[in-house]
PDB file of N, CA and C in Angstrom:
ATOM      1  N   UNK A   1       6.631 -20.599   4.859  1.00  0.00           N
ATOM      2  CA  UNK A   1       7.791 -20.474   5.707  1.00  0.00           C
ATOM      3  C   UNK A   1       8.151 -21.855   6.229  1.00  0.00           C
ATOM      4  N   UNK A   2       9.425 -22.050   6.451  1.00  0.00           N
ATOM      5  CA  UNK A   2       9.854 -23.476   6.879  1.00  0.00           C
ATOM      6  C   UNK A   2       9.753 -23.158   8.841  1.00  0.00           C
ATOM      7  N   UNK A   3       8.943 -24.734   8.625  1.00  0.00           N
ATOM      8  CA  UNK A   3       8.669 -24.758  10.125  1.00  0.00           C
ATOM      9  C   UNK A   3       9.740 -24.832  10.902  1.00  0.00           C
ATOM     10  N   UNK A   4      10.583 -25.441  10.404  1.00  0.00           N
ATOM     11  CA  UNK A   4      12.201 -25.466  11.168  1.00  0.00           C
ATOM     12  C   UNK A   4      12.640 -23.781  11.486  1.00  0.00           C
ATOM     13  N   UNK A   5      12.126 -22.485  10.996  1.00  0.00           N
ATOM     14  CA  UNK A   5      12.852 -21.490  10.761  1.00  0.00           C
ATOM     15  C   UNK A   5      11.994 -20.888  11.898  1.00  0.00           C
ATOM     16  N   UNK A   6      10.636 -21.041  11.667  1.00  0.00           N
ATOM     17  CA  UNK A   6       9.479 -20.480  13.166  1.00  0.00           C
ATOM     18  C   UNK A   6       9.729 -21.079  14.449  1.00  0.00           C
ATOM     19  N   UNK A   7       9.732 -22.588  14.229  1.00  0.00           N
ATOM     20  CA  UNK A   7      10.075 -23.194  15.472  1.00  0.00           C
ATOM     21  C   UNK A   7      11.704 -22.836  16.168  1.00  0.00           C
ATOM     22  N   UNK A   8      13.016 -21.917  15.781  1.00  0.00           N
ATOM     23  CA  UNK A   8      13.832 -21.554  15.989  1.00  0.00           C
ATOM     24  C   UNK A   8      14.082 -20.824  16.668  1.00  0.00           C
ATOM     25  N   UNK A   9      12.768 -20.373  17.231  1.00  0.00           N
ATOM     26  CA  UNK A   9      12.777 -19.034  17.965  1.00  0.00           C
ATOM     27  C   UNK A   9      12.287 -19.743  19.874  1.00  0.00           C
ATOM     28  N   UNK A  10      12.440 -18.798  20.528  1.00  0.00           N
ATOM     29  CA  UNK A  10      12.082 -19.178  21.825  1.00  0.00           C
ATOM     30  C   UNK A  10      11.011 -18.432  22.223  1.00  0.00           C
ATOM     31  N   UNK A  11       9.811 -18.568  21.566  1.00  0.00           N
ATOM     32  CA  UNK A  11       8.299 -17.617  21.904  1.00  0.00           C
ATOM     33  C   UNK A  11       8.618 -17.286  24.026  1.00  0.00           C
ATOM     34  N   UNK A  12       8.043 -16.653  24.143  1.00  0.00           N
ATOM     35  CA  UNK A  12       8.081 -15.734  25.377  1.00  0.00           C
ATOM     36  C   UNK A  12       6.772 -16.432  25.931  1.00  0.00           C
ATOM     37  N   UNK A  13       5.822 -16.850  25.259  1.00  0.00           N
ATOM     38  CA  UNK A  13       4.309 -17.757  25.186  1.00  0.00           C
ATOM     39  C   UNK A  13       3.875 -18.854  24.588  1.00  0.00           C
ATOM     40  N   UNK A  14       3.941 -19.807  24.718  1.00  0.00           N
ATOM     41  CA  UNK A  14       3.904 -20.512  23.864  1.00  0.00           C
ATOM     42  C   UNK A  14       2.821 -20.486  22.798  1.00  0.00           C
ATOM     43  N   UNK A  15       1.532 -19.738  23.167  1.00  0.00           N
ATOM     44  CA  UNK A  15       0.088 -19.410  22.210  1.00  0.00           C
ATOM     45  C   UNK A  15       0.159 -17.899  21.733  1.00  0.00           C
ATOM     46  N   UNK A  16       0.995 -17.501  22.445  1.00  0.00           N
ATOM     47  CA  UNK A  16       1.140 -16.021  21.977  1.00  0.00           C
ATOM     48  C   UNK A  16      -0.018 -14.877  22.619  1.00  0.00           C
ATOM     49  N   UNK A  17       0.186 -13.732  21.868  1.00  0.00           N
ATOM     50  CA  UNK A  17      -0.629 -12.570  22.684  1.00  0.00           C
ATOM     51  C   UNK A  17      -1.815 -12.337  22.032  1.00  0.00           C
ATOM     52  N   UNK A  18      -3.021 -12.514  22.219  1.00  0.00           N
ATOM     53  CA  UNK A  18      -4.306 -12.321  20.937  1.00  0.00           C
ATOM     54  C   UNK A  18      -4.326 -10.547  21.281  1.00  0.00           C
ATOM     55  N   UNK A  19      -4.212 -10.283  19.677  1.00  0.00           N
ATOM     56  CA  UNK A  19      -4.135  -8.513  19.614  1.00  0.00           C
ATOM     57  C   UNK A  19      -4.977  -8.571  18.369  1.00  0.00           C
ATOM     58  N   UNK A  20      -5.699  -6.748  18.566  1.00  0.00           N
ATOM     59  CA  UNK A  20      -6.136  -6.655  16.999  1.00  0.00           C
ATOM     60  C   UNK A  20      -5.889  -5.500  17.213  1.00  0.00           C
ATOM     61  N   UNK A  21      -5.288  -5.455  15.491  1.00  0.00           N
ATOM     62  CA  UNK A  21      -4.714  -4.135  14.489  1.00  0.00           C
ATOM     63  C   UNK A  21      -5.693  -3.284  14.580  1.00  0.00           C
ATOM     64  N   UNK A  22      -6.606  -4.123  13.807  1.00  0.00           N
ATOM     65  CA  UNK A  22      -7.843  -3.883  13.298  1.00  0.00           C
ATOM     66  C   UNK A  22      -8.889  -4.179  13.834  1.00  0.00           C
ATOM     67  N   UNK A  23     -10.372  -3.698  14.364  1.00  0.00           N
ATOM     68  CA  UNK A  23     -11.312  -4.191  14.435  1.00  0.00           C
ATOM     69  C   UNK A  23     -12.053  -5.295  13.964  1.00  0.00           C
ATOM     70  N   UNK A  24     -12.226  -6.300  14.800  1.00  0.00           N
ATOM     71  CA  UNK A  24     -12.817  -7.631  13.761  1.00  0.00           C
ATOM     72  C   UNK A  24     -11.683  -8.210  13.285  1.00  0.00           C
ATOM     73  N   UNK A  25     -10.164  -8.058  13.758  1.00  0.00           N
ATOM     74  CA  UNK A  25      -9.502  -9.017  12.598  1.00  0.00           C
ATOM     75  C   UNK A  25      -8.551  -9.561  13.596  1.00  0.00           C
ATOM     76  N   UNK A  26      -8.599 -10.147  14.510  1.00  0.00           N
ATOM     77  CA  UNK A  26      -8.007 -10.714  15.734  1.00  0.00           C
ATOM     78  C   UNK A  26      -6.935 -11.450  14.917  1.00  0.00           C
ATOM     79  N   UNK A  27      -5.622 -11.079  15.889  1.00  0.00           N
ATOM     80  CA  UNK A  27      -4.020 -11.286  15.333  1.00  0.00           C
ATOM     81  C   UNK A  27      -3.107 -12.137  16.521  1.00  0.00           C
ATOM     82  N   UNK A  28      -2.427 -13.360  16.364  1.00  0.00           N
ATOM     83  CA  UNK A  28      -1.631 -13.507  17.725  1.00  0.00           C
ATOM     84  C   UNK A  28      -0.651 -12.859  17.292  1.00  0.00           C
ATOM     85  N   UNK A  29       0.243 -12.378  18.550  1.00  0.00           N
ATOM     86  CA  UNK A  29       1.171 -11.576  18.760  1.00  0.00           C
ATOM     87  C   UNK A  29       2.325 -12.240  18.773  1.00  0.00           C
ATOM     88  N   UNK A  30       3.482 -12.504  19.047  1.00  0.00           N
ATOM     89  CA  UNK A  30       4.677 -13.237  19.317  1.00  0.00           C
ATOM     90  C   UNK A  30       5.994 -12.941  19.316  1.00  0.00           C
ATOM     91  N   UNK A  31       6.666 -13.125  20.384  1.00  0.00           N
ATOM     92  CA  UNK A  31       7.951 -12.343  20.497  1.00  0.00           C
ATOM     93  C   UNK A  31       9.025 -13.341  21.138  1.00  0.00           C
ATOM     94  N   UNK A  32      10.297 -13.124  20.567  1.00  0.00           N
ATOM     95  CA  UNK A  32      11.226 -14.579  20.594  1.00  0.00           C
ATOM     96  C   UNK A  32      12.044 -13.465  21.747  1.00  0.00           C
ATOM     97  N   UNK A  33      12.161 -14.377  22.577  1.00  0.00           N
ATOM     98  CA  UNK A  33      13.130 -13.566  23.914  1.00  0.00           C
ATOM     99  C   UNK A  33      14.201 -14.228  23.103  1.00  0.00           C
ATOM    100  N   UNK A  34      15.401 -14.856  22.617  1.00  0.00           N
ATOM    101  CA  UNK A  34      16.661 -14.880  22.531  1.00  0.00           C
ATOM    102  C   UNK A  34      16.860 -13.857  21.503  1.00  0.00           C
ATOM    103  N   UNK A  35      15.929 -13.562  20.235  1.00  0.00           N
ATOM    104  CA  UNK A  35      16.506 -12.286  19.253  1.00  0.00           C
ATOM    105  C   UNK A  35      15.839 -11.241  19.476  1.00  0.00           C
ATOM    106  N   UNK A  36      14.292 -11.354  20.221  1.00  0.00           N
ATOM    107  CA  UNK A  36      14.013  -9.701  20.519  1.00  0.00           C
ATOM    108  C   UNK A  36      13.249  -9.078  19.428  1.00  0.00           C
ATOM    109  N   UNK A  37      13.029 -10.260  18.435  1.00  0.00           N
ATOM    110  CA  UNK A  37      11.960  -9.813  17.075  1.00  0.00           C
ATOM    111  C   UNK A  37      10.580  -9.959  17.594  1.00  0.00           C
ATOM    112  N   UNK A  38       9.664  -9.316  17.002  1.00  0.00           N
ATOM    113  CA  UNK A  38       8.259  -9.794  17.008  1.00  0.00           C
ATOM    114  C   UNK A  38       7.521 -10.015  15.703  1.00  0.00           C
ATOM    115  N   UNK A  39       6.407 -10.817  15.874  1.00  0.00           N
ATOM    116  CA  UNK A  39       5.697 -10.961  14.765  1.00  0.00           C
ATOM    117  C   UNK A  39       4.203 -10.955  14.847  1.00  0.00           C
ATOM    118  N   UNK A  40       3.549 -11.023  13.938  1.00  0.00           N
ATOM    119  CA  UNK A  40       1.773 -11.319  14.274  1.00  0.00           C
ATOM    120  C   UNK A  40       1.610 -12.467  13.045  1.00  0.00           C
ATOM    121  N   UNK A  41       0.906 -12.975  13.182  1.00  0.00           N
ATOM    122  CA  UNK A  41      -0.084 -14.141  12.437  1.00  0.00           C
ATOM    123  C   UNK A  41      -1.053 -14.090  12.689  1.00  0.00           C
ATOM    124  N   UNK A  42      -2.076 -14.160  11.609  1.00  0.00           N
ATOM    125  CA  UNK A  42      -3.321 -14.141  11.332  1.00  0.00           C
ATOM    126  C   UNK A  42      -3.646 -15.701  11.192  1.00  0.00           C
ATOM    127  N   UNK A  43      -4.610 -16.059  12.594  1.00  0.00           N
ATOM    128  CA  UNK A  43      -5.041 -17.623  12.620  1.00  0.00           C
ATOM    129  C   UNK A  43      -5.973 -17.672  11.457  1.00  0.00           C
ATOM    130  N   UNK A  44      -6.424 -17.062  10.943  1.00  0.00           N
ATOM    131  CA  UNK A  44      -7.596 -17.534   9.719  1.00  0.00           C
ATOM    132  C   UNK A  44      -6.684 -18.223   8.567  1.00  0.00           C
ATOM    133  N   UNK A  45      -5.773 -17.240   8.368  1.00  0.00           N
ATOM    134  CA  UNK A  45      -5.248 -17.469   6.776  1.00  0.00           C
ATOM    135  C   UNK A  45      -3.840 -17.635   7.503  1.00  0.00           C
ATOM    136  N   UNK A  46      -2.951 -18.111   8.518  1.00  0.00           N
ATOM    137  CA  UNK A  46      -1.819 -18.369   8.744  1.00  0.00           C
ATOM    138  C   UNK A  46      -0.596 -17.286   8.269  1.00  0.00           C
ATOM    139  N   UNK A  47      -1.069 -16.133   7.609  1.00  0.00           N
ATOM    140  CA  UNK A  47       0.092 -15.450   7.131  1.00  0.00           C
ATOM    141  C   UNK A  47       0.384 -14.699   8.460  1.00  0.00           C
ATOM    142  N   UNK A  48       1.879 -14.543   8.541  1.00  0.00           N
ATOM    143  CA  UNK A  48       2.671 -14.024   9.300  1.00  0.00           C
ATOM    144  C   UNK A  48       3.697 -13.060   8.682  1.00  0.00           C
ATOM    145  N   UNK A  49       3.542 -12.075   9.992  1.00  0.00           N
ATOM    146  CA  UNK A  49       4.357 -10.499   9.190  1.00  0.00           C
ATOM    147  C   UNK A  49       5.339 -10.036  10.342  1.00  0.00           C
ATOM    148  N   UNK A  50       6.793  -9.808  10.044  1.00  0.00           N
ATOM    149  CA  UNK A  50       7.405  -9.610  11.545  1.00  0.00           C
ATOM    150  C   UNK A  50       6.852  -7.710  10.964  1.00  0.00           C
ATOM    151  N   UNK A  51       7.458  -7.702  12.799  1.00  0.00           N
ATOM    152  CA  UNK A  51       6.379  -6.407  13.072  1.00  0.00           C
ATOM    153  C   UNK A  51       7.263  -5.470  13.829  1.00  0.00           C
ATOM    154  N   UNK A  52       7.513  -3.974  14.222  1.00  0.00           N
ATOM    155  CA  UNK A  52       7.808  -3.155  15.543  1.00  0.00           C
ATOM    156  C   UNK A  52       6.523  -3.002  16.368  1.00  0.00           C
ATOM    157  N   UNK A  53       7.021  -3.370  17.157  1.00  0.00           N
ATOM    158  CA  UNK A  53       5.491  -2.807  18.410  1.00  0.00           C
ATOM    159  C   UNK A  53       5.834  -1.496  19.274  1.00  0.00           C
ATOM    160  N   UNK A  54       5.244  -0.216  19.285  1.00  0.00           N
ATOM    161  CA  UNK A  54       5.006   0.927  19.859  1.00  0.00           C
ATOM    162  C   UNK A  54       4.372   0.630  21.091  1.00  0.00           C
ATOM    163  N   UNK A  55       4.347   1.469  21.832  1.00  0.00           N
ATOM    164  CA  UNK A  55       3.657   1.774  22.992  1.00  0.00           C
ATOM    165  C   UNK A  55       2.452   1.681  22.625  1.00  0.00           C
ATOM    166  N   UNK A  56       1.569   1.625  21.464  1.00  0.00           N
ATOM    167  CA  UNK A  56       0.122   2.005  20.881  1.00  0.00           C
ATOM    168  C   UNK A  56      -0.320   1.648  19.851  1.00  0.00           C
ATOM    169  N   UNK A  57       0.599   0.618  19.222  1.00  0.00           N
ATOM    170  CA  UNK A  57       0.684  -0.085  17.885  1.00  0.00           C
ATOM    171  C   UNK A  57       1.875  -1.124  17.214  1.00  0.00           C
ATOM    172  N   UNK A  58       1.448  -1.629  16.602  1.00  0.00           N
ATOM    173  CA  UNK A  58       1.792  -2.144  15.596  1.00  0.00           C
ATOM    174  C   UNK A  58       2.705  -2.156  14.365  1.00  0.00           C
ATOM    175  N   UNK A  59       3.670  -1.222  13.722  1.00  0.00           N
ATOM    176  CA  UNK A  59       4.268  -1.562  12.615  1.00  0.00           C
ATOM    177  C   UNK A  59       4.443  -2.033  12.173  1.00  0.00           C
ATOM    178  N   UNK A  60       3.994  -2.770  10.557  1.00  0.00           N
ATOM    179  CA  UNK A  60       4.650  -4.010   9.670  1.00  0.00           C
ATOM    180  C   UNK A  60       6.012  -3.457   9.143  1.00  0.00           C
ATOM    181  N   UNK A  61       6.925  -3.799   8.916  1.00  0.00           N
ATOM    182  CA  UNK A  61       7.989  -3.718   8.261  1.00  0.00           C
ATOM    183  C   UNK A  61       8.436  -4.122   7.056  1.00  0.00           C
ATOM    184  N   UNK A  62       9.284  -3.032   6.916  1.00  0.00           N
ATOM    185  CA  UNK A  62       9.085  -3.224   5.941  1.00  0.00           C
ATOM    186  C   UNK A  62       9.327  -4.685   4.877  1.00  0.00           C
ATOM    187  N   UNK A  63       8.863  -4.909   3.384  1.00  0.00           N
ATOM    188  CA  UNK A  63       8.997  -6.100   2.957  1.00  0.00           C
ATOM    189  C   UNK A  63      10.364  -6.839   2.710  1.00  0.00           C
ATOM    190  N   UNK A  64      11.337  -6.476   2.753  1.00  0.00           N
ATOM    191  CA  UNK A  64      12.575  -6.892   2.808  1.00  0.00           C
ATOM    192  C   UNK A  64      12.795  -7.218   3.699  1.00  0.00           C
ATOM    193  N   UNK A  65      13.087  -6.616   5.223  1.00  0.00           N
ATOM    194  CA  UNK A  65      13.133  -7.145   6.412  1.00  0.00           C
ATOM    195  C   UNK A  65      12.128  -8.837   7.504  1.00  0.00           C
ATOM    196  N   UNK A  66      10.750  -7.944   6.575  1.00  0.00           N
ATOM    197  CA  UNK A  66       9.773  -8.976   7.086  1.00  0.00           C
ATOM    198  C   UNK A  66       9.696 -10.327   6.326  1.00  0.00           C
ATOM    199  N   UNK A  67      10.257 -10.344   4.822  1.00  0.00           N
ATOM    200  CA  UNK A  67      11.184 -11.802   4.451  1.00  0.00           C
ATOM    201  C   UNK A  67      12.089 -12.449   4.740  1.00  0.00           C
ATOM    202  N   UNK A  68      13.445 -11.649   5.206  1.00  0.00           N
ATOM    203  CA  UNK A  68      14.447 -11.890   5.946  1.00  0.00           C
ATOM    204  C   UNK A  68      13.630 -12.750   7.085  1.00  0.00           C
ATOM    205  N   UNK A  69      13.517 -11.618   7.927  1.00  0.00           N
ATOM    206  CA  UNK A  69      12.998 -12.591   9.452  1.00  0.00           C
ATOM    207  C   UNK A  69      11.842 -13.935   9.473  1.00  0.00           C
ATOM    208  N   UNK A  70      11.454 -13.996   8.814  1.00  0.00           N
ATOM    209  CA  UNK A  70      10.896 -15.260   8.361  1.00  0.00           C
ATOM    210  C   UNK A  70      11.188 -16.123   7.390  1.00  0.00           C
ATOM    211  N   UNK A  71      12.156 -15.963   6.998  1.00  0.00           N
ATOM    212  CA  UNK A  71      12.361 -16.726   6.420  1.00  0.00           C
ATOM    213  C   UNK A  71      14.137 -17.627   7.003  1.00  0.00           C
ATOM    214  N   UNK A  72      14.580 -17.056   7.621  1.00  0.00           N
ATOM    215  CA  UNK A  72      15.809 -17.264   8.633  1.00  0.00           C
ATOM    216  C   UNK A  72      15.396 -18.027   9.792  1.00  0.00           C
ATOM    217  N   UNK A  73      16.300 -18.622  10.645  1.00  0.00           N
ATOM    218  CA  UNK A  73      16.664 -19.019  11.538  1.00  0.00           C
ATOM    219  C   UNK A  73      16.614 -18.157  12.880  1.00  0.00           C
ATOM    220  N   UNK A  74      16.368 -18.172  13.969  1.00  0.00           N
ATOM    221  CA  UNK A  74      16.494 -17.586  15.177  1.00  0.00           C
ATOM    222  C   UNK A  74      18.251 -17.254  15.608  1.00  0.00           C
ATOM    223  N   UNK A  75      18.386 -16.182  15.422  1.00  0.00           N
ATOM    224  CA  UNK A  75      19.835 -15.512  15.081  1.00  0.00           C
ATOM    225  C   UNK A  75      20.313 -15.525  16.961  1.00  0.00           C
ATOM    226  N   UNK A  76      19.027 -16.228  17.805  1.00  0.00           N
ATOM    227  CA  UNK A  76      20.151 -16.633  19.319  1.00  0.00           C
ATOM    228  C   UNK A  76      19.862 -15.127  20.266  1.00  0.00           C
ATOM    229  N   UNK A  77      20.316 -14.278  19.440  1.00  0.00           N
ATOM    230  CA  UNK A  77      20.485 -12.780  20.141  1.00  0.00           C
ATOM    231  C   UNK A  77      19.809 -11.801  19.652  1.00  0.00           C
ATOM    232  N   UNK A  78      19.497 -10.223  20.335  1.00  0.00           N
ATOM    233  CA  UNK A  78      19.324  -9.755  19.237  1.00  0.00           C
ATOM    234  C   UNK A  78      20.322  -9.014  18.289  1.00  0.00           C
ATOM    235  N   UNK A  79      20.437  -9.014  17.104  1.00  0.00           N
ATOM    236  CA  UNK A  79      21.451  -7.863  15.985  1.00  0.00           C
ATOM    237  C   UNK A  79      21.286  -6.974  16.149  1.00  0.00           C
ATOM    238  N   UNK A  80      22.565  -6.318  15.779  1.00  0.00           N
ATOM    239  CA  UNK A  80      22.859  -4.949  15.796  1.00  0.00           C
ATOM    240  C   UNK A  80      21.512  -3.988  14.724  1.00  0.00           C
ATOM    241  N   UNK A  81      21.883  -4.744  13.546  1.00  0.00           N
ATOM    242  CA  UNK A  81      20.755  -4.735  12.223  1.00  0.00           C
ATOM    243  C   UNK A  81      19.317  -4.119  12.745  1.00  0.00           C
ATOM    244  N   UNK A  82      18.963  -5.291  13.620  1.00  0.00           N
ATOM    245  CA  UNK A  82      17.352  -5.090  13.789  1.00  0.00           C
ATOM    246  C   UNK A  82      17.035  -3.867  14.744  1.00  0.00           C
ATOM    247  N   UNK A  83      18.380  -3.731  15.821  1.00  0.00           N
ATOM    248  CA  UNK A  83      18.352  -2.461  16.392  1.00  0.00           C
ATOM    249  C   UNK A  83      18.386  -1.543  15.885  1.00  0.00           C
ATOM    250  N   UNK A  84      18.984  -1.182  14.699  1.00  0.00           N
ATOM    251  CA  UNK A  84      18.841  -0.042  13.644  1.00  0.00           C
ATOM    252  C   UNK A  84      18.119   0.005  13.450  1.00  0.00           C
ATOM    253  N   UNK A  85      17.463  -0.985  12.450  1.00  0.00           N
ATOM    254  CA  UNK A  85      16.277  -0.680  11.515  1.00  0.00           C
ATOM    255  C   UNK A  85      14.832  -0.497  12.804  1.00  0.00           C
ATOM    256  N   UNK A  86      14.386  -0.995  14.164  1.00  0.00           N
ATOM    257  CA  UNK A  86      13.947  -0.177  14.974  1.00  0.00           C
ATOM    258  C   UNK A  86      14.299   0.694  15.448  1.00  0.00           C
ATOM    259  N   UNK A  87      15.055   1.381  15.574  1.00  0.00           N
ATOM    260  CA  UNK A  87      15.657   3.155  15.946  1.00  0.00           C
ATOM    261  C   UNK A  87      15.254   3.558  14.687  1.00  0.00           C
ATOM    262  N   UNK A  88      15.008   3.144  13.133  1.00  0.00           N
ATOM    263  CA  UNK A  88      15.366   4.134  12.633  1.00  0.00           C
ATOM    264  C   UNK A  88      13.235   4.484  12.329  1.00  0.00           C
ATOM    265  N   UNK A  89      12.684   3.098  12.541  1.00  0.00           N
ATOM    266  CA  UNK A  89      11.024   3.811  12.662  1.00  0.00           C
ATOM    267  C   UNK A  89      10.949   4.537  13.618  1.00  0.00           C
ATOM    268  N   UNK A  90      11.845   4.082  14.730  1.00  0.00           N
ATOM    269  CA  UNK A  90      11.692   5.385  16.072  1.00  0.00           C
ATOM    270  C   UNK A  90      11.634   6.909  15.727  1.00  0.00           C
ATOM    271  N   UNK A  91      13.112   7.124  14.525  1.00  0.00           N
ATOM    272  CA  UNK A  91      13.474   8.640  14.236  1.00  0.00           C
ATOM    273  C   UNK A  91      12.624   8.888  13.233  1.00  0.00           C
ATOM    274  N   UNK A  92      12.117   8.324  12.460  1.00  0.00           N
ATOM    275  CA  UNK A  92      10.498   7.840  11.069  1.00  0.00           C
ATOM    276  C   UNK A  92       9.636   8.398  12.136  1.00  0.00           C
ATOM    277  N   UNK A  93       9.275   8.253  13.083  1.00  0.00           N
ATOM    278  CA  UNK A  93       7.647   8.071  13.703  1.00  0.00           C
ATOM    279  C   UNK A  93       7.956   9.764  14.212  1.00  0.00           C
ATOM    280  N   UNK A  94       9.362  10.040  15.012  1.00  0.00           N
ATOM    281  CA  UNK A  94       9.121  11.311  15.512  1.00  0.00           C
ATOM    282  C   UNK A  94       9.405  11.911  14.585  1.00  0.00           C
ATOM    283  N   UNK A  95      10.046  12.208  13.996  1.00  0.00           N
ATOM    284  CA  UNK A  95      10.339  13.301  13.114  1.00  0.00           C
ATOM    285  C   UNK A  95       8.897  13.577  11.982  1.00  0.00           C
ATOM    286  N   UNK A  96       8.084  12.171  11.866  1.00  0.00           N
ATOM    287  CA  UNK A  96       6.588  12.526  11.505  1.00  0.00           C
ATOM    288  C   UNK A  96       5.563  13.506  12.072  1.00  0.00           C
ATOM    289  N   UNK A  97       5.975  13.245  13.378  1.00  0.00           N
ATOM    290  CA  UNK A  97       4.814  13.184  14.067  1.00  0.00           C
ATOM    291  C   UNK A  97       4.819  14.945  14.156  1.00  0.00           C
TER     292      UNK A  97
END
């Protein structure tokens, strides 16, 4: 990912939130207050995945989206777009559940 495209964002932290998914696999957290996206990165291996965060978890998103957002620029605000596509794991998660 181009550092110009990560550094675009306005982290809420500058070190971010240490979370784990998983047991044993400690993740920073990170969330840009001007667009309202989040992401996690894995300090071992540097890969980064934008993410929805639940009340109780985690969502990766899907792979189209989670290229988009990393691979772009800090869009300033948040989109209409990303509000959809979180409402629509919202109506995904209940209508699962």
């Amino acid at each position: 990912m181009d550092r110009d495209v990560w550094n675009s964002h306005r982290w809420a932290s500058a070190r971010g939130r240490q979370v784990e998914i998983e047991p044993g696999n400690p993740l920073v957290q990170r969330h840009c207050t001007r667009c309202a996206r989040d992401f996690v990165e894995d300090p071992s291996s540097g890969e980064r995945h934008a993410v929805y965060i639940s009340v109780f978890s985690f969502r990766m998103l899907p792979d189209q989206i989670n290229q988009q957002w990393l691979a772009e620029m800090c869009p300033g605000a948040p989109l209409p777009l990303d509000m959809e596509v979180r409402g629509k794991l919202i109506e995904h998660r209940i209508v699962k559940s």
